[in-house]
C-alpha atoms as a PDB file:
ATOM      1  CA  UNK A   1     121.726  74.984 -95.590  1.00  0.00           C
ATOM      2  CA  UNK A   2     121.549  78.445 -93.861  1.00  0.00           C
ATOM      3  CA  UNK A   3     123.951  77.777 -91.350  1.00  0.00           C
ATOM      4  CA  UNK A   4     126.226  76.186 -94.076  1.00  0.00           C
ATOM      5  CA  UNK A   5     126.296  78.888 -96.292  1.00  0.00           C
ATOM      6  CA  UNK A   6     126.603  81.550 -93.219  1.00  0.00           C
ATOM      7  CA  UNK A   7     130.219  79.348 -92.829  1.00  0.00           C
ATOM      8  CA  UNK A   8     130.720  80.141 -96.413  1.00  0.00           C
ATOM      9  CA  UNK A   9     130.588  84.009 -95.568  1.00  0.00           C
ATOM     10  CA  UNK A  10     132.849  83.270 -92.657  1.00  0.00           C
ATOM     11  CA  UNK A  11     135.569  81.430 -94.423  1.00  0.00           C
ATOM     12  CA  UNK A  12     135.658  83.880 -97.262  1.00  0.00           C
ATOM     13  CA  UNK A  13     135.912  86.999 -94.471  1.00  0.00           C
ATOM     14  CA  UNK A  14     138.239  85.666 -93.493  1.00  0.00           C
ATOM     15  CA  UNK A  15     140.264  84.561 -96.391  1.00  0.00           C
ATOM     16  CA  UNK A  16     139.715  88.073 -97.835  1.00  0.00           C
ATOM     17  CA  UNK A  17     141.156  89.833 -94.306  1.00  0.00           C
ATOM     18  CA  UNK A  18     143.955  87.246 -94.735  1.00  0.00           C
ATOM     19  CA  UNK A  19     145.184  88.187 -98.294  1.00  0.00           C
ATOM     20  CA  UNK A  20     144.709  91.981 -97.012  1.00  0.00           C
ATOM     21  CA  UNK A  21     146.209  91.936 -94.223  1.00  0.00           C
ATOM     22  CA  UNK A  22     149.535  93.349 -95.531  1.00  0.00           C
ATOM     23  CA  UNK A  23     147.893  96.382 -97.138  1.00  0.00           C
ATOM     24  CA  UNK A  24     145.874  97.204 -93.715  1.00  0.00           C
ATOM     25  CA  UNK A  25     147.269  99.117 -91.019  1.00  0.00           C
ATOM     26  CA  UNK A  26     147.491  97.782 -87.525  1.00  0.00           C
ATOM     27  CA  UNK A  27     144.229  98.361 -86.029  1.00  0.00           C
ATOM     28  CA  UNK A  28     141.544  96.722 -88.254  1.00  0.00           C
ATOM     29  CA  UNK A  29     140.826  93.089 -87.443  1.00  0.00           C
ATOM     30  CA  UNK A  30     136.902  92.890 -88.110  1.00  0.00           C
ATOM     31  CA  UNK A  31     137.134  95.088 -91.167  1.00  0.00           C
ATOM     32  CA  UNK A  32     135.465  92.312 -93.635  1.00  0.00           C
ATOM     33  CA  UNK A  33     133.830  90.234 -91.038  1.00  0.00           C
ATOM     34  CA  UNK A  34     131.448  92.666 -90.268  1.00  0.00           C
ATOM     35  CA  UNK A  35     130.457  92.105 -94.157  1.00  0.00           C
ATOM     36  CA  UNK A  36     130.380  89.002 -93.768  1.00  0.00           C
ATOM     37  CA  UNK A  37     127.553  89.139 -90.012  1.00  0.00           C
ATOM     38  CA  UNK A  38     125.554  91.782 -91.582  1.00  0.00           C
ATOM     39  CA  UNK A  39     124.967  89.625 -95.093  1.00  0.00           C
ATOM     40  CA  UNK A  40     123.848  85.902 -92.909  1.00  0.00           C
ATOM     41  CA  UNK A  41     121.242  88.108 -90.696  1.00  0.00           C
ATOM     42  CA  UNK A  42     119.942  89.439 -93.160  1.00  0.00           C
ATOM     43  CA  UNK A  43     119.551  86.136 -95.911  1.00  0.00           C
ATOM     44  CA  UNK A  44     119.219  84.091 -92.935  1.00  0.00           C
ATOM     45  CA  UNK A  45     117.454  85.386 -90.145  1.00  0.00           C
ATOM     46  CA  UNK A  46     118.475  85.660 -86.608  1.00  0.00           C
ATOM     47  CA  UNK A  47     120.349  82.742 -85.472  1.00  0.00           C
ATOM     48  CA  UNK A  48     122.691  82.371 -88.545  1.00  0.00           C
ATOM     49  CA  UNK A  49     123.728  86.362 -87.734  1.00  0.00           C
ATOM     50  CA  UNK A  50     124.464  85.221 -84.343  1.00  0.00           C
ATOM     51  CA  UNK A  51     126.677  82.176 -85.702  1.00  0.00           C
ATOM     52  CA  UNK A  52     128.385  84.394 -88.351  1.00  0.00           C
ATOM     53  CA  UNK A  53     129.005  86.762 -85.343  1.00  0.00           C
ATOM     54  CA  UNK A  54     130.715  84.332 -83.115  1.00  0.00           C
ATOM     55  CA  UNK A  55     132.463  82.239 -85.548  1.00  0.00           C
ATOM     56  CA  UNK A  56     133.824  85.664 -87.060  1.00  0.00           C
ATOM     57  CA  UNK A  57     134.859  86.867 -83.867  1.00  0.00           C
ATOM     58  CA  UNK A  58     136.964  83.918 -83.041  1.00  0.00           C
ATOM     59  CA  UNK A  59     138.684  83.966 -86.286  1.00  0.00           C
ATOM     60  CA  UNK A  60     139.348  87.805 -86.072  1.00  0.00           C
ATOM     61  CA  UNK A  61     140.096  87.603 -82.901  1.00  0.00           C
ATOM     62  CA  UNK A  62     143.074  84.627 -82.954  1.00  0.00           C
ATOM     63  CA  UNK A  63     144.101  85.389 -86.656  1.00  0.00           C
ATOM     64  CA  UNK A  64     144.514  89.264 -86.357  1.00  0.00           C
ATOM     65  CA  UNK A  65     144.940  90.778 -82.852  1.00  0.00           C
ATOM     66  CA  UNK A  66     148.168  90.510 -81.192  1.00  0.00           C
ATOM     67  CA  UNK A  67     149.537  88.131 -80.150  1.00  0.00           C
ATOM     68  CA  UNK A  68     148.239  86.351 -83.172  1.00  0.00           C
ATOM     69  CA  UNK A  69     147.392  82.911 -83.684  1.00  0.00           C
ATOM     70  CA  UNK A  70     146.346  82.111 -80.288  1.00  0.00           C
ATOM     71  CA  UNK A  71     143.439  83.714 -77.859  1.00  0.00           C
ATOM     72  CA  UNK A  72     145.498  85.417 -75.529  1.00  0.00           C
ATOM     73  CA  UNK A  73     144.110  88.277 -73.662  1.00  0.00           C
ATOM     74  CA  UNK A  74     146.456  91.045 -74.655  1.00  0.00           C
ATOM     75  CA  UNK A  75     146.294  94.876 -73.262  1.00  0.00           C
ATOM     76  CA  UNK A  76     143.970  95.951 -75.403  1.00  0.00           C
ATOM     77  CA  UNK A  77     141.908  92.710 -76.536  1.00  0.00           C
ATOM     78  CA  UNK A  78     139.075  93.142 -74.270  1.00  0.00           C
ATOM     79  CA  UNK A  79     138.447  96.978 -75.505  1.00  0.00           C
ATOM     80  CA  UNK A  80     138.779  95.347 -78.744  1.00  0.00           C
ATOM     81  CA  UNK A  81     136.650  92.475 -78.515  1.00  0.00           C
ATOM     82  CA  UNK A  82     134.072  94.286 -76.372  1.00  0.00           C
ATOM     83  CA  UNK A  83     133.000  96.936 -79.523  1.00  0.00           C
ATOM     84  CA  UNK A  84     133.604  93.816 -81.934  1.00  0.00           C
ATOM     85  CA  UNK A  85     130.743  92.530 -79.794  1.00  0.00           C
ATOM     86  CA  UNK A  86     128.634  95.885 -79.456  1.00  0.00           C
ATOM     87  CA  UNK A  87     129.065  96.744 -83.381  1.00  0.00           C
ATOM     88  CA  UNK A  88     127.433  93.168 -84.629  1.00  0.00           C
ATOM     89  CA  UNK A  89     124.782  93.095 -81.501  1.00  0.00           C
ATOM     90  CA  UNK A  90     123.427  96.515 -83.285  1.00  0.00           C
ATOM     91  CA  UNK A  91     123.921  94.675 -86.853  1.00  0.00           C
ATOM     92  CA  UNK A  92     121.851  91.647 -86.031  1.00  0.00           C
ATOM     93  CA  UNK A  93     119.256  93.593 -83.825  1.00  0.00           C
ATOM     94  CA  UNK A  94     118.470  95.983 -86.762  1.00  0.00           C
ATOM     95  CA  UNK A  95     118.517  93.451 -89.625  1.00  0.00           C
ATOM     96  CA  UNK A  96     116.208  91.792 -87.413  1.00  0.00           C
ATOM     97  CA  UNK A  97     113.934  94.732 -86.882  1.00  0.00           C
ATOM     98  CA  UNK A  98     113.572  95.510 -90.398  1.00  0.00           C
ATOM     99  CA  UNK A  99     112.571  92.022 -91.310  1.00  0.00           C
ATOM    100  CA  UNK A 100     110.587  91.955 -88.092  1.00  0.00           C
ATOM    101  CA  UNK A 101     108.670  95.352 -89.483  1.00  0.00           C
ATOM    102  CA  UNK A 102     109.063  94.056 -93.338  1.00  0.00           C
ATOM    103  CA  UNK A 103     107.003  90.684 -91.240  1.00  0.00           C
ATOM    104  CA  UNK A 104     104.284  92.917 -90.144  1.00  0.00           C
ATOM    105  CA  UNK A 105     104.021  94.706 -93.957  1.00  0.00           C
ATOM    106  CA  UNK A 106     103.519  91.636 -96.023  1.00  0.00           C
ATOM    107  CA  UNK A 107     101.090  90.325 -93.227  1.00  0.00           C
ATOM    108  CA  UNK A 108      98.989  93.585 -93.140  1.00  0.00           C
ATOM    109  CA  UNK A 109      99.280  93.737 -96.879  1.00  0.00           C
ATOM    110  CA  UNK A 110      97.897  90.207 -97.825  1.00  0.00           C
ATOM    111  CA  UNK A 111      94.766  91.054 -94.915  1.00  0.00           C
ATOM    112  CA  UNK A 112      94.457  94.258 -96.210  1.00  0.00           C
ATOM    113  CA  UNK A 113      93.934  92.327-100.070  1.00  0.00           C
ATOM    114  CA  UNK A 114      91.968  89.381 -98.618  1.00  0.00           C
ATOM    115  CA  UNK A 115      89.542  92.198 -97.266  1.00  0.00           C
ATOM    116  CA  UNK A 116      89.775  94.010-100.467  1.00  0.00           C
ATOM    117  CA  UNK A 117      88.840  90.854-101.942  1.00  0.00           C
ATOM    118  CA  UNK A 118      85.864  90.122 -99.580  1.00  0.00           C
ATOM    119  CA  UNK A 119      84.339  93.854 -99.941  1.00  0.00           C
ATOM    120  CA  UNK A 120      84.143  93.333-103.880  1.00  0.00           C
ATOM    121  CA  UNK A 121      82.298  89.995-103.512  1.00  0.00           C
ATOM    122  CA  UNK A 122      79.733  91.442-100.613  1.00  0.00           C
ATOM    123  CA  UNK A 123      79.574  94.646-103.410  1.00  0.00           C
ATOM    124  CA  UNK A 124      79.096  92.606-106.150  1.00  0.00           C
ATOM    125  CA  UNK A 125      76.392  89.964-104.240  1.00  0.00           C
ATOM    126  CA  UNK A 126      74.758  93.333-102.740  1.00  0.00           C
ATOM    127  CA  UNK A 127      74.262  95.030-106.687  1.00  0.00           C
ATOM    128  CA  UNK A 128      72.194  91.096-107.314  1.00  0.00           C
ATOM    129  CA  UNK A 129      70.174  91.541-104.521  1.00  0.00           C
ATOM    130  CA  UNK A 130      69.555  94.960-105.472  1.00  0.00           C
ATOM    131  CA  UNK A 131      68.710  94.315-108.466  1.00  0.00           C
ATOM    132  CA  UNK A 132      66.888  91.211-107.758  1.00  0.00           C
ATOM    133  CA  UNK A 133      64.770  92.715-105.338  1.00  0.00           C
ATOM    134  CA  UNK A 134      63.715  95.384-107.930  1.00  0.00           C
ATOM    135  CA  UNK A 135      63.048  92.925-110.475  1.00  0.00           C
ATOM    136  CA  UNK A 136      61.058  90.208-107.767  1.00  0.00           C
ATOM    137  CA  UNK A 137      58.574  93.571-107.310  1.00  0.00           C
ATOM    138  CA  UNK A 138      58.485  93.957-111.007  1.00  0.00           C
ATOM    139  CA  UNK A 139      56.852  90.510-111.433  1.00  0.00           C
ATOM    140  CA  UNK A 140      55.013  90.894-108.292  1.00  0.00           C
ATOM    141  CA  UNK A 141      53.135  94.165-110.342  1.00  0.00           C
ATOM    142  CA  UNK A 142      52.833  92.289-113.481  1.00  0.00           C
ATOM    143  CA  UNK A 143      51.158  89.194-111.626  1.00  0.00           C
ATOM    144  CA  UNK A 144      48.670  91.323-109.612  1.00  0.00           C
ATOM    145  CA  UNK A 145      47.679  93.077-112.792  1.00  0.00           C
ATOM    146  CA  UNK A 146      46.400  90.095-114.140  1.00  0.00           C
ATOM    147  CA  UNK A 147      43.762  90.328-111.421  1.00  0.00           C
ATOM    148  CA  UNK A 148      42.482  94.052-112.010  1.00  0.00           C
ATOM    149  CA  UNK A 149      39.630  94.911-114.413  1.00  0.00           C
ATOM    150  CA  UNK A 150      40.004  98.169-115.458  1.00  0.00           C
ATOM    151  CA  UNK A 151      41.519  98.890-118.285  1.00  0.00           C
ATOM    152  CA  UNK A 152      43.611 102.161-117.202  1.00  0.00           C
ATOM    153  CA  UNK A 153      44.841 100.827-114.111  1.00  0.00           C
ATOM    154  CA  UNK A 154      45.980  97.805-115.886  1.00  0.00           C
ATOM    155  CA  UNK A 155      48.305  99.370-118.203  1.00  0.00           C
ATOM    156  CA  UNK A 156      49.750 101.767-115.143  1.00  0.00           C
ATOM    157  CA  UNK A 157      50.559  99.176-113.051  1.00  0.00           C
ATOM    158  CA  UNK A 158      52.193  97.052-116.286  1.00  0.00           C
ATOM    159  CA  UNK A 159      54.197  99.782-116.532  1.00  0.00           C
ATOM    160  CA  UNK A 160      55.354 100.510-113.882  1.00  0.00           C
ATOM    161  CA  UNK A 161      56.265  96.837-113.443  1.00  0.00           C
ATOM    162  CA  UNK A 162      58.253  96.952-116.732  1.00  0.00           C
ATOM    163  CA  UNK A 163      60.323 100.293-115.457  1.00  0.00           C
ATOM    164  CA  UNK A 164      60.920  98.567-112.640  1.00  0.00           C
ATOM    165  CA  UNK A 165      62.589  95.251-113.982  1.00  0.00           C
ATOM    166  CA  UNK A 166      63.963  97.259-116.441  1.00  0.00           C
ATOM    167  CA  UNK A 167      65.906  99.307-113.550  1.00  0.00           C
ATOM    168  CA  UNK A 168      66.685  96.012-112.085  1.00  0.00           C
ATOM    169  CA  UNK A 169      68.541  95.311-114.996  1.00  0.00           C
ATOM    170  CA  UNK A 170      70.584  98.799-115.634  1.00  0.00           C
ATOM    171  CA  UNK A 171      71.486  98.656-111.545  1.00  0.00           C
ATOM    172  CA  UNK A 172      73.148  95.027-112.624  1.00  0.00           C
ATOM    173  CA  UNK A 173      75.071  96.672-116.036  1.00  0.00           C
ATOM    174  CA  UNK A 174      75.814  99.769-113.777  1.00  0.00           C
ATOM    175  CA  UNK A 175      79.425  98.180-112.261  1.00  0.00           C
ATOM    176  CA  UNK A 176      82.383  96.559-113.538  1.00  0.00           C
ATOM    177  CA  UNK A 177      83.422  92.738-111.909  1.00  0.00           C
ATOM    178  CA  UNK A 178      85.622  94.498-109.309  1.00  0.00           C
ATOM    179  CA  UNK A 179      82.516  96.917-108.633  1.00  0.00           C
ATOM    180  CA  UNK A 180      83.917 100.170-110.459  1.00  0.00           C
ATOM    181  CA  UNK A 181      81.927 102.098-112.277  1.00  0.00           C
ATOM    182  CA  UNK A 182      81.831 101.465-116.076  1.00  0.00           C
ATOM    183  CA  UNK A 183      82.858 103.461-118.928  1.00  0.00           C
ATOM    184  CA  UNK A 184      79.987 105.585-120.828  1.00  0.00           C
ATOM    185  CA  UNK A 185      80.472 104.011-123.975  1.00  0.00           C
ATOM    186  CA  UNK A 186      81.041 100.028-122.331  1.00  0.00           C
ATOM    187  CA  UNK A 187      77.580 100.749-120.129  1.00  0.00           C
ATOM    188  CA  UNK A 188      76.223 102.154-122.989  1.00  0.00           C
ATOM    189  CA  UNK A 189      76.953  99.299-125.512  1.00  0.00           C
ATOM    190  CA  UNK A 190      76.109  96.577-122.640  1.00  0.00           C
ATOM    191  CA  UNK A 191      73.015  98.306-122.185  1.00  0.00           C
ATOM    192  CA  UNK A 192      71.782  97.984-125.876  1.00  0.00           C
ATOM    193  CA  UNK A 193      72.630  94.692-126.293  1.00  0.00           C
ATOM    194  CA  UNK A 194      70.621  93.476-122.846  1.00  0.00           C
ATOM    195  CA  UNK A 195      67.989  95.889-124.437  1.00  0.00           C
ATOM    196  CA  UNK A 196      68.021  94.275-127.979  1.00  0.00           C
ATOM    197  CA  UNK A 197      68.203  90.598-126.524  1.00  0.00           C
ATOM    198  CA  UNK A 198      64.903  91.286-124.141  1.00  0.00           C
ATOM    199  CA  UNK A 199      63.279  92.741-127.295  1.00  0.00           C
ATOM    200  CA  UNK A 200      61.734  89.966-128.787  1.00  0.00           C
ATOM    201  CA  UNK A 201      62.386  91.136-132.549  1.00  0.00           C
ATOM    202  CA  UNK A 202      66.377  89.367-133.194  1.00  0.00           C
ATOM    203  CA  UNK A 203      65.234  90.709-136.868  1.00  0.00           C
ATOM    204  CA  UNK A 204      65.746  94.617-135.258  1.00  0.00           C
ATOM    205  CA  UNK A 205      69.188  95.995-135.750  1.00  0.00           C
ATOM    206  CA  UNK A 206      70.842  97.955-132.648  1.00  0.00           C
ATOM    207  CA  UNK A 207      74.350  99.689-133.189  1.00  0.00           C
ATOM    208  CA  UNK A 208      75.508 101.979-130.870  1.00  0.00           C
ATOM    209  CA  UNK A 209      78.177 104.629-131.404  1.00  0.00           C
ATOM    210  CA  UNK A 210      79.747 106.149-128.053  1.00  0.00           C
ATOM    211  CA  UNK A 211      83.466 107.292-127.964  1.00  0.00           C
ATOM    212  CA  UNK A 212      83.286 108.493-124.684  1.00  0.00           C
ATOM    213  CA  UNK A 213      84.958 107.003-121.939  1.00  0.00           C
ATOM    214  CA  UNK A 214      83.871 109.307-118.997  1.00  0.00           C
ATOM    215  CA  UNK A 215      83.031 107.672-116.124  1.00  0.00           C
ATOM    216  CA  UNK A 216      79.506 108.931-115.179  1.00  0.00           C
ATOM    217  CA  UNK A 217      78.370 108.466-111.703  1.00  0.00           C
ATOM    218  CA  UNK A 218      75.203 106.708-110.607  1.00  0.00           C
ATOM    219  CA  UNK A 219      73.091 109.958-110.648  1.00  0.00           C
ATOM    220  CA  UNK A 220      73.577 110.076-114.048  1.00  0.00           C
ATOM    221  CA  UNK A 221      74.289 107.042-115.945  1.00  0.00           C
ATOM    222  CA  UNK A 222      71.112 105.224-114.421  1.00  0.00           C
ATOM    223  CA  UNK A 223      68.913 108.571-115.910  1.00  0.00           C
ATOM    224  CA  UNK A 224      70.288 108.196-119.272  1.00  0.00           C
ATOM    225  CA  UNK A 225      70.094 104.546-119.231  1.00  0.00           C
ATOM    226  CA  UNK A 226      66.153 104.614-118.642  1.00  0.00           C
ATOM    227  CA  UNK A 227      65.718 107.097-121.642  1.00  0.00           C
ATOM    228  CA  UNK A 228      67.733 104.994-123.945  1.00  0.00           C
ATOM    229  CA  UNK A 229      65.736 101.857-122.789  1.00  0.00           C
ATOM    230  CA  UNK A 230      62.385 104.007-122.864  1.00  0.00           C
ATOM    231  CA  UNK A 231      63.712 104.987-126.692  1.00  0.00           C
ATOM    232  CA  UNK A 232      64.414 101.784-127.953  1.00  0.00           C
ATOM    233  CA  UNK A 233      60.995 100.011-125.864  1.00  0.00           C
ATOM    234  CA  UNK A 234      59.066 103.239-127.770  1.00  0.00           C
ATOM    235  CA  UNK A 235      60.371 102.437-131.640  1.00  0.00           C
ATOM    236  CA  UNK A 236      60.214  98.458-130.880  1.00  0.00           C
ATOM    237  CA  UNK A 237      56.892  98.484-129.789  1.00  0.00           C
ATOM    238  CA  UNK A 238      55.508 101.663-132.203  1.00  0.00           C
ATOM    239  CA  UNK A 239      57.705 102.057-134.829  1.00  0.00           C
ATOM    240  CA  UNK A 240      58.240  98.736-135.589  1.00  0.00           C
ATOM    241  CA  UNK A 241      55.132  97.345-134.718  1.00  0.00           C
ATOM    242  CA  UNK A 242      54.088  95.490-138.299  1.00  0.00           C
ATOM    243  CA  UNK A 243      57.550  94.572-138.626  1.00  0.00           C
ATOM    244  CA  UNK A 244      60.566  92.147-137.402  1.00  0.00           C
ATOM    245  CA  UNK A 245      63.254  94.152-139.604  1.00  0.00           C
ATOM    246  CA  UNK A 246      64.923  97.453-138.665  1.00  0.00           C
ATOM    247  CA  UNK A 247      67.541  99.436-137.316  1.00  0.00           C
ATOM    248  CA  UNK A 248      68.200 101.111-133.901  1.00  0.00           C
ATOM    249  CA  UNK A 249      71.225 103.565-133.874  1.00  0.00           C
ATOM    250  CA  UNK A 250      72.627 105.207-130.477  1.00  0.00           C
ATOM    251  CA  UNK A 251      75.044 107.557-130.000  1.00  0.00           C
ATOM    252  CA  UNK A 252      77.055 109.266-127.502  1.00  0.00           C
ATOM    253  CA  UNK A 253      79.206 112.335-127.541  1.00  0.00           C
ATOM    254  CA  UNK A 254      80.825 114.311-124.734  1.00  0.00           C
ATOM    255  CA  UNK A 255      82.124 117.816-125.505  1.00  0.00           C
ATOM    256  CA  UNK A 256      83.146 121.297-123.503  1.00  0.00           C
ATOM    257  CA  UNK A 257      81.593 119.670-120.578  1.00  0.00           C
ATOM    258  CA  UNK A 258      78.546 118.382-121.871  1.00  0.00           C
ATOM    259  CA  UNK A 259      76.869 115.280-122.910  1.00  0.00           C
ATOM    260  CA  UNK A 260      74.495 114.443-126.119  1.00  0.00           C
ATOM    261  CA  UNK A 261      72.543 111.470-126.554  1.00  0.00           C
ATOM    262  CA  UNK A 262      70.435 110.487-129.736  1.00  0.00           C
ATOM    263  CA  UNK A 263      68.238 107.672-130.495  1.00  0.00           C
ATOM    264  CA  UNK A 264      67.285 107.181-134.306  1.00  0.00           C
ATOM    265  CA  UNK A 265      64.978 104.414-135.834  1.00  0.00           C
ATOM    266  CA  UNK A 266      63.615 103.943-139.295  1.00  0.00           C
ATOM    267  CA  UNK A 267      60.338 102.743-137.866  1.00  0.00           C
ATOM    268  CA  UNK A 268      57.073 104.614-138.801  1.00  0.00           C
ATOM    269  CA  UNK A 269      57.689 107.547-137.193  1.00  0.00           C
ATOM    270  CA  UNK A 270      55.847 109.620-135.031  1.00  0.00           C
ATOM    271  CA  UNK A 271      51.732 110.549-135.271  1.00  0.00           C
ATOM    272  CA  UNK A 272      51.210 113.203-136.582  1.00  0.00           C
ATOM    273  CA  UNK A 273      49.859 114.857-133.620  1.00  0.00           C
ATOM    274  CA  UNK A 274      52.372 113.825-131.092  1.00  0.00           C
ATOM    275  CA  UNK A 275      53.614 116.173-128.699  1.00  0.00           C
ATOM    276  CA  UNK A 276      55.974 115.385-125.977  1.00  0.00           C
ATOM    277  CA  UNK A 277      54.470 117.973-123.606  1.00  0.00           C
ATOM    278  CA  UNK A 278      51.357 116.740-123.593  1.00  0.00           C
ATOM    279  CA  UNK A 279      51.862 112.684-123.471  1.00  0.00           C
ATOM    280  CA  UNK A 280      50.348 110.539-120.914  1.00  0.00           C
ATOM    281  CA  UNK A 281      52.574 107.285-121.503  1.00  0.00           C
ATOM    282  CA  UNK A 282      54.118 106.838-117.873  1.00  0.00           C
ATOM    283  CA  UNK A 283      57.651 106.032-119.608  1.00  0.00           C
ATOM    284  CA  UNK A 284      57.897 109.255-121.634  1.00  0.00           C
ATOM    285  CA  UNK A 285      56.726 111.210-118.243  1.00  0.00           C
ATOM    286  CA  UNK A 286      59.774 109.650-116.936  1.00  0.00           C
ATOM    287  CA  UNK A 287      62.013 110.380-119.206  1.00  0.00           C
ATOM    288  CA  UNK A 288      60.767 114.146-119.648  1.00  0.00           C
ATOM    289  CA  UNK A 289      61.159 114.394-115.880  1.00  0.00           C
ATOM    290  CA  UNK A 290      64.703 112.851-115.820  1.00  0.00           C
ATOM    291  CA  UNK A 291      65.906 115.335-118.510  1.00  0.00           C
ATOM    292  CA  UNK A 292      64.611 118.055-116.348  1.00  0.00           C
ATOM    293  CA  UNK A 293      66.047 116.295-113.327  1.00  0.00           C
ATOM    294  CA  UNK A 294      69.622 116.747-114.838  1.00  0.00           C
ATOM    295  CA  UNK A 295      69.047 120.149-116.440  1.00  0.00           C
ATOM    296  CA  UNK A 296      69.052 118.357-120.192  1.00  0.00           C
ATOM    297  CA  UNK A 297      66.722 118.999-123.327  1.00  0.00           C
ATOM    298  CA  UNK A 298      64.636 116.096-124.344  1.00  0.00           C
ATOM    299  CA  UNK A 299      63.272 116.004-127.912  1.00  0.00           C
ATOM    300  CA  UNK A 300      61.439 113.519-129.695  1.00  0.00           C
ATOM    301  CA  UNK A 301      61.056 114.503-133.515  1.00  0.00           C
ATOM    302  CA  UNK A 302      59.919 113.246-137.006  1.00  0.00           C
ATOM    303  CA  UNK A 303      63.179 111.520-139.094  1.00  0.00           C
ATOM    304  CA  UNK A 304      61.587 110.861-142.140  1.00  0.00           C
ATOM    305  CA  UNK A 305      62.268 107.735-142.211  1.00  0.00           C
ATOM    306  CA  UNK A 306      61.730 106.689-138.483  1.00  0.00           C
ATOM    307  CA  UNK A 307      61.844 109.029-135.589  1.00  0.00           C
ATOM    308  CA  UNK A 308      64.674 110.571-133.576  1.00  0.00           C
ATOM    309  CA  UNK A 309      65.052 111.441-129.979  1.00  0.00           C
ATOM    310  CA  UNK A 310      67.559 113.697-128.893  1.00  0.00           C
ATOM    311  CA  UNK A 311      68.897 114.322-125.351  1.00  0.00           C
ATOM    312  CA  UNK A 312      70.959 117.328-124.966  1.00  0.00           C
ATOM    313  CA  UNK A 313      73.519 119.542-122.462  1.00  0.00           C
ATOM    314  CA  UNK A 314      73.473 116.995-120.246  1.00  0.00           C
ATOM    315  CA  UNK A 315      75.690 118.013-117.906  1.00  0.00           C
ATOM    316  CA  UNK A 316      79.150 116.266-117.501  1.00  0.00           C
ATOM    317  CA  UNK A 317      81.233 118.386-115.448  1.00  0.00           C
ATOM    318  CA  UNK A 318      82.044 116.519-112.601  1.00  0.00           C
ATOM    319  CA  UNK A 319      82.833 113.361-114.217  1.00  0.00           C
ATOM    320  CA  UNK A 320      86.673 112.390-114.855  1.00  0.00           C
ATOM    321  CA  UNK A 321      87.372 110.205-117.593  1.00  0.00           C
ATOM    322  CA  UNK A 322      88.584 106.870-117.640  1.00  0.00           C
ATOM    323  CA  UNK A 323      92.315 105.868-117.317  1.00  0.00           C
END
């Protein structure tokens, strides 16, 4: 079919050079053959250019240079013929270069994606095993604290084991599918929802208002993430502790380069001598410490009904927002 069409071009150079002839000045016999060599090397490859090249030469060269109609070697026909010859040879060679190069693109473009490909699957199986692995030493803690006596130590170490499942479970919410990191208000709202499903009370409202769509890196979204899931673990298990009914409402703003975060419940509220200072619960040492960590103020305050924690100035600056 190539080599078909390619005498297609040919014919109609030629029939073209034909009906022109008598507006052309002597001089010009591979005017629109060269058209016609250029177009089948570079539809067709290689070989066709060659065949358009010969097959147009011929025709030019008994149609259109004296004497015509016959392929006499006139004065001037092997000057003639000779650049015919060096004029396509340069045609085909860099129509065959470029496709040659244009080759070598599409191949280096479709390793360069299957690589792209592989490198978000190992990223993607590598946040698992992260996560996994943090979550395997979670239960490891909460089975070897079923074999410890003491009271105190107990708790600690069922603690710890929670923060460190729960940590599992924001490293796993912390990417996208393709292994980008996720909006503030899409972690956020994921977040919640793993936290409400986990929480044992379906009766428990969450909502979650967050307009944001900075993308916060690592060093801050998994901080924040551990105080909201300290929050909501805090008003499930306190502030809601005689009931199954409720609401949870979290919400996010970002402005002039910083970041707000408040957690409100209409749970019991706080006792009345609470003071965040002075707490010994391991998860609300954490979260004072990670508010600290990222230069933010942590307050935890009476909301008549309920109780409301407030994170504030948290830092934003270096976090662009999402396209």
């Amino acid at each position: 079919m190539a080599y078909a069409i390619t005498l297609g071009f040919c014919v109609a150079a030629w029939w073209l050079r034909l009906v022109l002839d008598p507006l052309f000045p002597p001089g010009y016999p591979y005017l629109t053959f060269f058209p016609a060599v250029i177009l089948a090397s570079f539809l067709f490859g290689r070989g066709p250019g060659i065949a358009a090249a010969i097959l147009c030469g011929l025709l030019a060269w008994y149609y259109f240079i004296p004497p015509a109609r016959s392929f006499e070697l006139g004065r001037g026909t092997p000057v003639a013929l000779f650049f015919y010859a060096g004029v396509v040879t340069v045609d085909i060679l860099l129509v065959h270069w470029m496709q040659v190069a244009n080759g070598r693109l599409a191949a280096e473009r479709e390793r360069s994606a299957r690589l792209a490909e592989r490198t978000e699957i190992l990223f993607e199986e590598l946040q698992h095993r992260v996560s996994n692995n943090l979550q395997m030493v979670g239960a490891m803690l909460s089975l070897q604290r079923r074999t410890i006596v003491d009271g105190e130590a107990k708790r600690a170490i069922g603690e710890a084991a929670e923060k460190l499942q729960l940590i599992g479970r924001i490293q796993r919410r912390l990417y996208g599918n393709k292994g980008e990191p996720l909006a503030l208000d899409a972690f956020v709202t994921a977040l919640v929802e793993d936290l409400a499903a986990s929480s044992g009370k379906p009766g428990i409202r969450h909502e979650v208002e967050a307009n944001s769509a900075l993308m916060l890196p690592p060093d801050r979204a998994i901080p924040l993430a551990l105080i909201i899931a300290e929050s909501i673990a805090n008003a499930v298990e306190h502030g809601f502790a005689e009931r199954e009914t409720g609401s949870i409402l979290v919400t996010v703003c970002a402005a002039e380069a910083r970041l707000s975060l408040t957690i409100r419940d209409d749970g019991h509220g706080l006792p009345t001598s609470f003071d965040l200072a002075s707490a010994d619960s391991l998860g609300l040492r954490i979260a004072r410490n990670l508010a600290q960590g990222m230069g933010a103020e942590l307050h935890i305050a009476p909301a008549a009904p309920g109780t409301l924690v407030t994170l504030r100035n948290v830092p934003i600056d270096a976090c662009p927002r999402a396209d």
